[in-house]
N, C-alpha and C. Protein backbone atom coordinates (compact mmCIF):
# COMPACT_ATOMS: atom_id res chain seq x y z
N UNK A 1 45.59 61.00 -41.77
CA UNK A 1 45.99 60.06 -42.75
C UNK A 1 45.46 58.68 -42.37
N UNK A 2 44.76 57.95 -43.02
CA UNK A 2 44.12 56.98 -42.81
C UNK A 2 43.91 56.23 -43.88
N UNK A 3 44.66 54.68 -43.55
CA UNK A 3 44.82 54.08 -44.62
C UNK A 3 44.09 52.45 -44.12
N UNK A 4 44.29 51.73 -45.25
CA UNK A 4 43.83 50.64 -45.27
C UNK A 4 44.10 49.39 -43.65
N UNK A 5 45.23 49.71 -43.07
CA UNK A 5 45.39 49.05 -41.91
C UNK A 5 44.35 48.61 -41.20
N UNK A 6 43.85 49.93 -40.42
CA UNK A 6 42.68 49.83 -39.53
C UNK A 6 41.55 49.22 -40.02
N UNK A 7 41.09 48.92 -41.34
CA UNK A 7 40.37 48.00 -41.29
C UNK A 7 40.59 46.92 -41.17
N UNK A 8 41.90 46.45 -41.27
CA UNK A 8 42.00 45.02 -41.22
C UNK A 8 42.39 44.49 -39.88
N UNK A 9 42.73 45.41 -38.82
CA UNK A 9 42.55 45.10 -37.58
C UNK A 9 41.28 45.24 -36.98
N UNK A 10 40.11 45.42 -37.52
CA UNK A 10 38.57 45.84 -37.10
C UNK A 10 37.85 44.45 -37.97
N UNK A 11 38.53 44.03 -38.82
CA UNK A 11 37.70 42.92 -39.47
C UNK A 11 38.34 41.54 -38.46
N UNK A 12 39.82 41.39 -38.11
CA UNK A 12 40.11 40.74 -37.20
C UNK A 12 39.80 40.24 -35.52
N UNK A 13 39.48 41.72 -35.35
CA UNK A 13 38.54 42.12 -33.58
C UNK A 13 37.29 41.08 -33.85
N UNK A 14 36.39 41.69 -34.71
CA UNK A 14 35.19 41.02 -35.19
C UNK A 14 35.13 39.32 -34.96
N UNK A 15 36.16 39.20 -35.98
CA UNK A 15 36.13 37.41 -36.03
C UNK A 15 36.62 36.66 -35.12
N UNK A 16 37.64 37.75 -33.93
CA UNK A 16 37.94 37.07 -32.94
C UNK A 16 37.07 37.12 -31.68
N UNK A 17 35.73 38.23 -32.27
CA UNK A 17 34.78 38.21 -30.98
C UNK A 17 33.77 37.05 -31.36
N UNK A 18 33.85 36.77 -32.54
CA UNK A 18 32.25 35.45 -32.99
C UNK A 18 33.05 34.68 -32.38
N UNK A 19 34.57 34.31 -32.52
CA UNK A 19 35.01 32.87 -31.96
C UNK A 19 34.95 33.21 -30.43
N UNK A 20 35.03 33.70 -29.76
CA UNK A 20 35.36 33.49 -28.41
C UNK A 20 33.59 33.27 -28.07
N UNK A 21 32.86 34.64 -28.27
CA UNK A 21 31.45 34.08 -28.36
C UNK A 21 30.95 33.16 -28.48
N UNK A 22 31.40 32.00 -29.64
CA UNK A 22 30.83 30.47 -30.21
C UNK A 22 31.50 29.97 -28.62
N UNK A 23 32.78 29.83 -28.90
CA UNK A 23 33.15 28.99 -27.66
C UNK A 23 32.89 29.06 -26.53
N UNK A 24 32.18 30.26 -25.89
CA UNK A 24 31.61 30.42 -24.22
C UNK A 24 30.73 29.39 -24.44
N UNK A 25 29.12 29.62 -25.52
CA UNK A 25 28.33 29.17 -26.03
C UNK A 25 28.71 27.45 -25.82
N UNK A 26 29.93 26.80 -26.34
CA UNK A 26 29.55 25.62 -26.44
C UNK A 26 29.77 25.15 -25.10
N UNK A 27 30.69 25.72 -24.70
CA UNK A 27 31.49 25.40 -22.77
C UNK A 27 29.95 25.51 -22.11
N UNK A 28 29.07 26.58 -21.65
CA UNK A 28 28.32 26.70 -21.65
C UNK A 28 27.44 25.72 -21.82
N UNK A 29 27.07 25.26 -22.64
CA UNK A 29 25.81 24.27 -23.16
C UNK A 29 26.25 22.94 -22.59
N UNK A 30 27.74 22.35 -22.63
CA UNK A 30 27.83 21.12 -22.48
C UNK A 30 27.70 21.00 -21.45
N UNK A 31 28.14 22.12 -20.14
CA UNK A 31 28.64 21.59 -18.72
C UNK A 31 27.20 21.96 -18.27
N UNK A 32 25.95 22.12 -18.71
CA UNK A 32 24.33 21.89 -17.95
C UNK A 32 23.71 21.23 -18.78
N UNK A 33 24.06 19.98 -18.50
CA UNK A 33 23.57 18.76 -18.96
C UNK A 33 22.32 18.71 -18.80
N UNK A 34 20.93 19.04 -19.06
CA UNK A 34 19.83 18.16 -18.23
C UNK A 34 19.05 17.07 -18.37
N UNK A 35 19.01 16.16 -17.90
CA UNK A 35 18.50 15.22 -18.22
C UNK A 35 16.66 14.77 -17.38
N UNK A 36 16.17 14.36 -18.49
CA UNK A 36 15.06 13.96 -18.21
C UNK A 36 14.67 12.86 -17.23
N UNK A 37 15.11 11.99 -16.85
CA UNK A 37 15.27 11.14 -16.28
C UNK A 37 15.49 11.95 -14.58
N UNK A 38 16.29 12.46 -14.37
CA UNK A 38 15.99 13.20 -13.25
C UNK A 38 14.72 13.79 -12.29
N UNK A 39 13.72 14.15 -13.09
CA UNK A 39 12.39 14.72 -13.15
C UNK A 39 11.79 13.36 -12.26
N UNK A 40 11.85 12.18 -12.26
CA UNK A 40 11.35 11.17 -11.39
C UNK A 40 11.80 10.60 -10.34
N UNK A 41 12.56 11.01 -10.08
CA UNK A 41 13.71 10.27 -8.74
C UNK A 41 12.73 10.90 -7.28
N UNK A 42 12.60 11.98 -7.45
CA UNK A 42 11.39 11.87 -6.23
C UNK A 42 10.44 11.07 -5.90
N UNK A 43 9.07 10.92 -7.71
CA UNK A 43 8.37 9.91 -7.07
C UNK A 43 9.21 8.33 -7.13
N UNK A 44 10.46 7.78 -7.68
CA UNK A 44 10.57 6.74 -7.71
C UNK A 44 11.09 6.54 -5.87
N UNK A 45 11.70 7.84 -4.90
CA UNK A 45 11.93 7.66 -4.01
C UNK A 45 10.76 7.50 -3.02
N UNK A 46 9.70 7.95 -2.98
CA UNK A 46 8.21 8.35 -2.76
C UNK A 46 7.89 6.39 -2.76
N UNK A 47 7.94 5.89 -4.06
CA UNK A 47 7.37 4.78 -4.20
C UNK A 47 8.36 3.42 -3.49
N UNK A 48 9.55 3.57 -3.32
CA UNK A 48 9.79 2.82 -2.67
C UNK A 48 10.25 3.49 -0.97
N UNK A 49 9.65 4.33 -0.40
CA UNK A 49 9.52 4.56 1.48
C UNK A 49 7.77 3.64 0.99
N UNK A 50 7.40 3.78 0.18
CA UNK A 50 5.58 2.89 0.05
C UNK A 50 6.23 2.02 0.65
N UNK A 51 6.44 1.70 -0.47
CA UNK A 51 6.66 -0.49 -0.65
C UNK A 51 7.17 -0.64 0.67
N UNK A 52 8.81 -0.31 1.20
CA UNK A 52 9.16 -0.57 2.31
C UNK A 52 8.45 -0.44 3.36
N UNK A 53 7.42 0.29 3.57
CA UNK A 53 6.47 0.30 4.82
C UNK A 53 5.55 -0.84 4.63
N UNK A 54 4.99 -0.93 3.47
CA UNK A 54 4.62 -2.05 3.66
C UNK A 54 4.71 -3.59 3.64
N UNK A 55 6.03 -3.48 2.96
CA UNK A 55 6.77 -4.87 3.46
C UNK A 55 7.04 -5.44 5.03
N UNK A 56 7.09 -3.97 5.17
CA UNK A 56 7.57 -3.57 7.03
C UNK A 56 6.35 -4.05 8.16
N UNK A 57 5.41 -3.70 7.21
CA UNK A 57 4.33 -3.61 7.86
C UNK A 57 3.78 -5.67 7.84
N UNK A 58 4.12 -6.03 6.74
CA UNK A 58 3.46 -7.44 6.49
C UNK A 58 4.66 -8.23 7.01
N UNK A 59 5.12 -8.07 8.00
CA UNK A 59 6.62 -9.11 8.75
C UNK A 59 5.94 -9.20 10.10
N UNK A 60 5.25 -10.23 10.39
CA UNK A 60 5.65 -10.48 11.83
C UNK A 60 6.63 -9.94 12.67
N UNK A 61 5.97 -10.18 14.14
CA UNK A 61 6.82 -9.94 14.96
C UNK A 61 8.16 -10.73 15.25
N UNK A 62 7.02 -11.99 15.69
CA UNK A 62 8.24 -13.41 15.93
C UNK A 62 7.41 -14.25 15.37
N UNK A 63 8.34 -15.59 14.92
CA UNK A 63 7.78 -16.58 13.93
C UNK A 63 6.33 -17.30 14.20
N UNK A 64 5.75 -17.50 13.71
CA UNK A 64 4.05 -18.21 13.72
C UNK A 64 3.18 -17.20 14.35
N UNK A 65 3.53 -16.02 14.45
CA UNK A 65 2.58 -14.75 14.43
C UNK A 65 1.84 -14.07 13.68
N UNK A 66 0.63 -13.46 13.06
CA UNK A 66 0.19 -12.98 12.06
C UNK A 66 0.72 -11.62 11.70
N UNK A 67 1.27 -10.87 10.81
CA UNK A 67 1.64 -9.39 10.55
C UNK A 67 0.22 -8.60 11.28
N UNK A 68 1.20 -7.34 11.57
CA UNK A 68 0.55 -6.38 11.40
C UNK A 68 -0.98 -6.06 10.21
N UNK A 69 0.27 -5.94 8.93
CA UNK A 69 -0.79 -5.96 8.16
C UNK A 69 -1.77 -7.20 7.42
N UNK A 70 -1.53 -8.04 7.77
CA UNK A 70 -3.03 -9.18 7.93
C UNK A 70 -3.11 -8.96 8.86
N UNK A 71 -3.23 -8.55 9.96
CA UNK A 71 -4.41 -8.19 11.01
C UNK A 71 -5.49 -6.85 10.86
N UNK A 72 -4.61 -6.06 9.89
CA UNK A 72 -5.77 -4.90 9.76
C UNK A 72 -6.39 -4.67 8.54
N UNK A 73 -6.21 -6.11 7.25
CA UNK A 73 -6.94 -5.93 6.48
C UNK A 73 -7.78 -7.45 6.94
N UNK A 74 -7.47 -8.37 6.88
CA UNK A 74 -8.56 -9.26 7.60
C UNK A 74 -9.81 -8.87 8.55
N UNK A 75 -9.13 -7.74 9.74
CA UNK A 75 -10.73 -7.27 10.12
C UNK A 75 -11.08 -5.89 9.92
N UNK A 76 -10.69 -5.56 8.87
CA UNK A 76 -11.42 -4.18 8.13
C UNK A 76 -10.67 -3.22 8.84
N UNK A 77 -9.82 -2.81 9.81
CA UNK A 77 -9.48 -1.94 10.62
C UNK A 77 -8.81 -1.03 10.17
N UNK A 78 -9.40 -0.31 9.04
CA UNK A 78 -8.47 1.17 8.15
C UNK A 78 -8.20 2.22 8.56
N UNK A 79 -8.62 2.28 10.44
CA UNK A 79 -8.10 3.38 11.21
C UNK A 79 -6.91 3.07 11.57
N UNK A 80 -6.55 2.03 12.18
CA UNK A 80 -5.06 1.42 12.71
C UNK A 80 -4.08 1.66 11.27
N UNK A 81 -4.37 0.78 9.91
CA UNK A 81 -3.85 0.75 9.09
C UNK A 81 -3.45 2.22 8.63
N UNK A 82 -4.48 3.32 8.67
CA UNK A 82 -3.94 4.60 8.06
C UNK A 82 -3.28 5.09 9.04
N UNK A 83 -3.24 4.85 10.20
CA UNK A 83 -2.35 5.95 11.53
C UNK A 83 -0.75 5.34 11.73
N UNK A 84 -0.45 3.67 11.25
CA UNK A 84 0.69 2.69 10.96
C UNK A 84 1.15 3.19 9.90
N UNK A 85 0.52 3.22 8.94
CA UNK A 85 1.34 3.70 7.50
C UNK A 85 1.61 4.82 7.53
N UNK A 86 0.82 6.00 7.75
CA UNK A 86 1.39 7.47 7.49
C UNK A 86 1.98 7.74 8.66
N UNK A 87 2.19 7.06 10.58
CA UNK A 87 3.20 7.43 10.93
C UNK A 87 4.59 6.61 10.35
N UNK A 88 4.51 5.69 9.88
CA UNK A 88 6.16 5.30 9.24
C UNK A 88 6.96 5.90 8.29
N UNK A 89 5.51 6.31 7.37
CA UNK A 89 6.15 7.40 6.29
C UNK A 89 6.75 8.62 6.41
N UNK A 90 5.48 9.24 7.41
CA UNK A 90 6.47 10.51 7.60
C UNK A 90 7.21 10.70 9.06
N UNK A 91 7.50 9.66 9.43
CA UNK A 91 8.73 9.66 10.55
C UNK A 91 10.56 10.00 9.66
N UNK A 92 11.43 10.67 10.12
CA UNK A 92 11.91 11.46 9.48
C UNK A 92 13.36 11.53 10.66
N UNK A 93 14.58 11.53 10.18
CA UNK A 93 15.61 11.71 11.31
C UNK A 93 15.68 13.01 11.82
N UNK A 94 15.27 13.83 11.34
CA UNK A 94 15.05 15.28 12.06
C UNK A 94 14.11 15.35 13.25
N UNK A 95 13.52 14.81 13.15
CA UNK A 95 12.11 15.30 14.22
C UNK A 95 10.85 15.71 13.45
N UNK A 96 11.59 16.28 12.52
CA UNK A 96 10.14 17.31 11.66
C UNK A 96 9.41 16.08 10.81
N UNK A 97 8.18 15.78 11.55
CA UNK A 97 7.34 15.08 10.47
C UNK A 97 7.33 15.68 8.82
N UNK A 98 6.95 14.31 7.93
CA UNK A 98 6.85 14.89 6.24
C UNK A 98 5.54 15.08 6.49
N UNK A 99 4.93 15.31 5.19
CA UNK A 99 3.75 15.82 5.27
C UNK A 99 3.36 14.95 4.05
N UNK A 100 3.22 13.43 4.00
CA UNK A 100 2.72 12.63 3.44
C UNK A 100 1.30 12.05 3.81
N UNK A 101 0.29 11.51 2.89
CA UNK A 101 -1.04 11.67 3.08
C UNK A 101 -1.24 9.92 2.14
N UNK A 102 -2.38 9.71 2.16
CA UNK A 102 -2.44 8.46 1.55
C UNK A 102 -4.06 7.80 1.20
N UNK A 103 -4.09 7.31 0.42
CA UNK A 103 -5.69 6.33 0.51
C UNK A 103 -5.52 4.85 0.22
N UNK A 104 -6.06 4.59 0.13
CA UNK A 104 -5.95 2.43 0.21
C UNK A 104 -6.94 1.68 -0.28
N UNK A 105 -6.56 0.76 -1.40
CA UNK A 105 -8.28 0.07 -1.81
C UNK A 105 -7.98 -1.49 -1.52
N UNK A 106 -8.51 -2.20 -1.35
CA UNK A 106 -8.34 -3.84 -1.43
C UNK A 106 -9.31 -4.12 -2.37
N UNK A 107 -8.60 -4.90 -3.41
CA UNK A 107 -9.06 -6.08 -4.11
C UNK A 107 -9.38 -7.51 -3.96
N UNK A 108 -10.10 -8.17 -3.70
CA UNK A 108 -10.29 -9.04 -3.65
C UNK A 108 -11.29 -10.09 -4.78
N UNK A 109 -11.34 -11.29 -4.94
CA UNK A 109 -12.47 -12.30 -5.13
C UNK A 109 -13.50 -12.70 -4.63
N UNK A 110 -14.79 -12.67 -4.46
CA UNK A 110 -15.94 -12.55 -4.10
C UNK A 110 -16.18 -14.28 -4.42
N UNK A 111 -15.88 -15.49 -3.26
CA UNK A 111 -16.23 -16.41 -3.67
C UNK A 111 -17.50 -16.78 -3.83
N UNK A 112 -18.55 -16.28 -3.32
CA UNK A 112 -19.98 -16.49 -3.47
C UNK A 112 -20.17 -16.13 -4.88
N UNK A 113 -19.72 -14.88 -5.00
CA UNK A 113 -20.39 -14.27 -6.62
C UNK A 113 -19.16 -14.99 -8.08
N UNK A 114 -18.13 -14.92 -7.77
CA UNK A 114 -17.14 -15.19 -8.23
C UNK A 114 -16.70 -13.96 -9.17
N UNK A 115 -16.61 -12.68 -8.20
CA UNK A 115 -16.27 -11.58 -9.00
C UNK A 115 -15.00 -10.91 -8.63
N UNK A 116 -14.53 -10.44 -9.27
CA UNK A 116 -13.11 -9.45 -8.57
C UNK A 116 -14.20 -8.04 -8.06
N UNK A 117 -13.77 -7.64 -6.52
CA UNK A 117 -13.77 -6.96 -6.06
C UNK A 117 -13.45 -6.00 -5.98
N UNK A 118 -13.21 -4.41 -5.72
CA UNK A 118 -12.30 -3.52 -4.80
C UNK A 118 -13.42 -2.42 -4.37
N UNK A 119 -12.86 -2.46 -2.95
CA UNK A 119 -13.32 -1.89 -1.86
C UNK A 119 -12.22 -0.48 -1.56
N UNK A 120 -13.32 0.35 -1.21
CA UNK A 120 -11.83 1.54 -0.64
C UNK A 120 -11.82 1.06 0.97
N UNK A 121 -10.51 1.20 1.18
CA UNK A 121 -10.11 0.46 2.53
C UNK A 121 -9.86 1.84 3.60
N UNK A 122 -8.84 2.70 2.77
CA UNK A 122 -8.73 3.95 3.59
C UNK A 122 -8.95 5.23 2.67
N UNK A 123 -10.17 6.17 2.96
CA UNK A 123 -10.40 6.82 1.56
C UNK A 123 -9.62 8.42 2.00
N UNK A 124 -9.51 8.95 0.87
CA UNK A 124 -8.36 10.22 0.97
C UNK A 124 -8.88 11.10 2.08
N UNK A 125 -8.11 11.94 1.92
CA UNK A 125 -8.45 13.15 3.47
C UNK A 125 -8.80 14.33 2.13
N UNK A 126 -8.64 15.67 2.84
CA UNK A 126 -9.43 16.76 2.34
C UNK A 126 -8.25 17.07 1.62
N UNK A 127 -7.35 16.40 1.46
CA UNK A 127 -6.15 17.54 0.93
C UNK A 127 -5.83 17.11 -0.74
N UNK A 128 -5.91 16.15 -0.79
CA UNK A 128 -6.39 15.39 -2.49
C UNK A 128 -7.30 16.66 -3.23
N UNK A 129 -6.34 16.57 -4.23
CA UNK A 129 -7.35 17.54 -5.19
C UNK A 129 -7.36 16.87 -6.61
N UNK A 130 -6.40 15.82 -6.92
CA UNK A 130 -6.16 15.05 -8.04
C UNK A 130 -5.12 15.70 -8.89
N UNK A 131 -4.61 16.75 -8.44
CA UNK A 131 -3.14 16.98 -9.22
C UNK A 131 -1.82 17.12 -8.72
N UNK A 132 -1.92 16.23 -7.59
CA UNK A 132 -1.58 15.73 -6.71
C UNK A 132 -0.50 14.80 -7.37
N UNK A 133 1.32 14.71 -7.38
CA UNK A 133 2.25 13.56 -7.98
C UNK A 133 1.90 12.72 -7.24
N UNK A 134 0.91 11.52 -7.26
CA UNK A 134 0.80 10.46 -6.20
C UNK A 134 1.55 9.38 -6.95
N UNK A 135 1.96 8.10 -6.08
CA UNK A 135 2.87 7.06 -6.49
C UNK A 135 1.80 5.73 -5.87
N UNK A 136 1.84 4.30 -6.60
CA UNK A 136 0.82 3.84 -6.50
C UNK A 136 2.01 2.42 -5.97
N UNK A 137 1.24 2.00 -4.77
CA UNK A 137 2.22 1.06 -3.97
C UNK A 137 1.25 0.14 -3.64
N UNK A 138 1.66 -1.43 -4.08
CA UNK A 138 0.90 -2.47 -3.66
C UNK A 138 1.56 -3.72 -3.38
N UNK A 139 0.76 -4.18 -2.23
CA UNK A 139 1.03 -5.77 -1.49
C UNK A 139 0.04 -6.54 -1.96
N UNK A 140 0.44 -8.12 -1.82
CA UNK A 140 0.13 -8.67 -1.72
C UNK A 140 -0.51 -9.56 -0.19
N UNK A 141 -1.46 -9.77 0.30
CA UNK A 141 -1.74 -10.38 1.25
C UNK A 141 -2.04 -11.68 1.66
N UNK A 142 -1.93 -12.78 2.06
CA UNK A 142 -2.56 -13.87 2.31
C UNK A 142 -3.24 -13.83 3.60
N UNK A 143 -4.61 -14.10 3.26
CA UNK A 143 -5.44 -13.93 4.40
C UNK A 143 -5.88 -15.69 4.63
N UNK A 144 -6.21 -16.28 5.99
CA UNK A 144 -6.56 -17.62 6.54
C UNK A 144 -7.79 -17.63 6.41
N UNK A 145 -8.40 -18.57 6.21
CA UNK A 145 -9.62 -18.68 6.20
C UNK A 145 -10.30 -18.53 7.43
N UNK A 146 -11.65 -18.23 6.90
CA UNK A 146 -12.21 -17.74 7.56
C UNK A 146 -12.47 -16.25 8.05
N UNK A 147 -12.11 -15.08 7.09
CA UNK A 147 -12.07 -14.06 7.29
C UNK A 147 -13.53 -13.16 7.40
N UNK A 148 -13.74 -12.30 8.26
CA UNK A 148 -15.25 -11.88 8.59
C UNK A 148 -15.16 -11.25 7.00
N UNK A 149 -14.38 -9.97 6.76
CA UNK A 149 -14.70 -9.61 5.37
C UNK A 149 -14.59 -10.10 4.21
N UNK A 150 -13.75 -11.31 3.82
CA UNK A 150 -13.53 -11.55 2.18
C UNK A 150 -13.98 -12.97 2.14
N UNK A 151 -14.69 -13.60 2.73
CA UNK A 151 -14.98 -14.67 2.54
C UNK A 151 -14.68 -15.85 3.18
N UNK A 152 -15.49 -16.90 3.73
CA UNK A 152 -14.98 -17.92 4.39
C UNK A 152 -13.56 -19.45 3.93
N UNK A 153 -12.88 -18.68 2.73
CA UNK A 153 -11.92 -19.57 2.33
C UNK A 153 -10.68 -18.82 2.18
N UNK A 154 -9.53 -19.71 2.21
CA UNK A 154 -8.34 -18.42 2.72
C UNK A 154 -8.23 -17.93 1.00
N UNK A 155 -7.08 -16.60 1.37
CA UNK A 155 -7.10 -15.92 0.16
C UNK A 155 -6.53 -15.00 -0.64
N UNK A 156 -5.75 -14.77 -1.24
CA UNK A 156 -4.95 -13.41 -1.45
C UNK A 156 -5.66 -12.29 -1.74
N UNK A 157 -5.70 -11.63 -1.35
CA UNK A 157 -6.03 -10.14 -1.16
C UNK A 157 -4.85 -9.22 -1.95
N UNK A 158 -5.02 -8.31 -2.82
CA UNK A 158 -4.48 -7.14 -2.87
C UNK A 158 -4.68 -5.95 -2.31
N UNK A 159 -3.39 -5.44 -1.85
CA UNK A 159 -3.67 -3.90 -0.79
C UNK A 159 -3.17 -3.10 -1.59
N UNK A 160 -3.72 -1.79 -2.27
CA UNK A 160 -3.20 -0.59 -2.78
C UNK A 160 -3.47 0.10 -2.50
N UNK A 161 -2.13 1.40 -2.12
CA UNK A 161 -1.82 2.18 -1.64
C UNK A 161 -1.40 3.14 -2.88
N UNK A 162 -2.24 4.52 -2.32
CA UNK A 162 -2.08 5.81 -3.26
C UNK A 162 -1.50 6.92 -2.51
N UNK A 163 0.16 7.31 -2.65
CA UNK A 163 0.61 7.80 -1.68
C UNK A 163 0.88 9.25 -2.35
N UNK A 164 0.96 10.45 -1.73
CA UNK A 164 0.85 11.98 -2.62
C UNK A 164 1.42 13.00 -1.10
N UNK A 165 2.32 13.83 -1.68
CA UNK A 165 2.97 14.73 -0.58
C UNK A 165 1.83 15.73 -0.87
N UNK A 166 1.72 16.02 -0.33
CA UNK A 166 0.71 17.60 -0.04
C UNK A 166 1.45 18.81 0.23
């Protein structure tokens, strides 16, 4: 004997499975937020260990001393400069070096010619392939006159730095 009941407890099951369904669905969706903005916090962290090294790097020791770094872009010295920068970068509280890599151009003014310049200062290693997330970090320099490379009048110099984890 089978009467009209059972369907109306089978049409009820139904509508109480779409609702519980909808509602996993929305619980679900709201609590994995993702946001786009996230996706950069590496290189924005990437770009400032740059900057800070080389702020780090352009501070004297003690007062009326020249930095570090005006001493190794004033006399061209992009071996000191690349072995200073990439050990600061990837020095690390673990012990375990990062595996950060880098290249370097200076800009300058050409007072003889009166041209803007740029020179590669420290050029990439073998591990650059160009799809590479690199982060692009630059100082400013004041160099004294009389510099063997940029000219015999003092001068600001720009230093840029192209920094990329490998």
């Amino acid at each position: 004997m089978v009467n009209d009941a059972g369907q109306l407890y089978t049409m009820e099951g139904v509508a109480a499975g779409i609702i519980m369904l909808l509602t996993a669905y929305i619980v679900v969706s709201t609590t994995s937020v993702y946001t786009t903005g996230d996706t950069h916090i590496p290189d924005m962290q990437l770009e400032q260990l740059g900057s800070d090294v080389l702020a780090m790097m352009d501070t004297p020791d003690t007062n009326g001393m020249k930095s570090a770094l005006e001493i190794f872009v004033n006399t061209g010295n992009s071996t000191d400069f690349n072995n200073t920068f990439l050990s600061c970068c990837n020095a690390t509280t673990s012990g375990k070096p990062d595996n950060l890599h880098m290249s370097a151009n200076v800009t300058y003014r050409d007072a003889n010619t009166n041209v803007i310049t740029e020179h590669l200062f420290v050029a990439p290693d073998n591990t650059w392939t160009g799809r590479e997330s690199a982060v692009r970090v630059t100082r400013w320099v004041q160099l004294p006159s009389g510099s063997p490379n940029y000219g015999s009048r003092a001068q600001v110099v720009l230093v840029e730095v192209l920094l990329w984890r490998a």
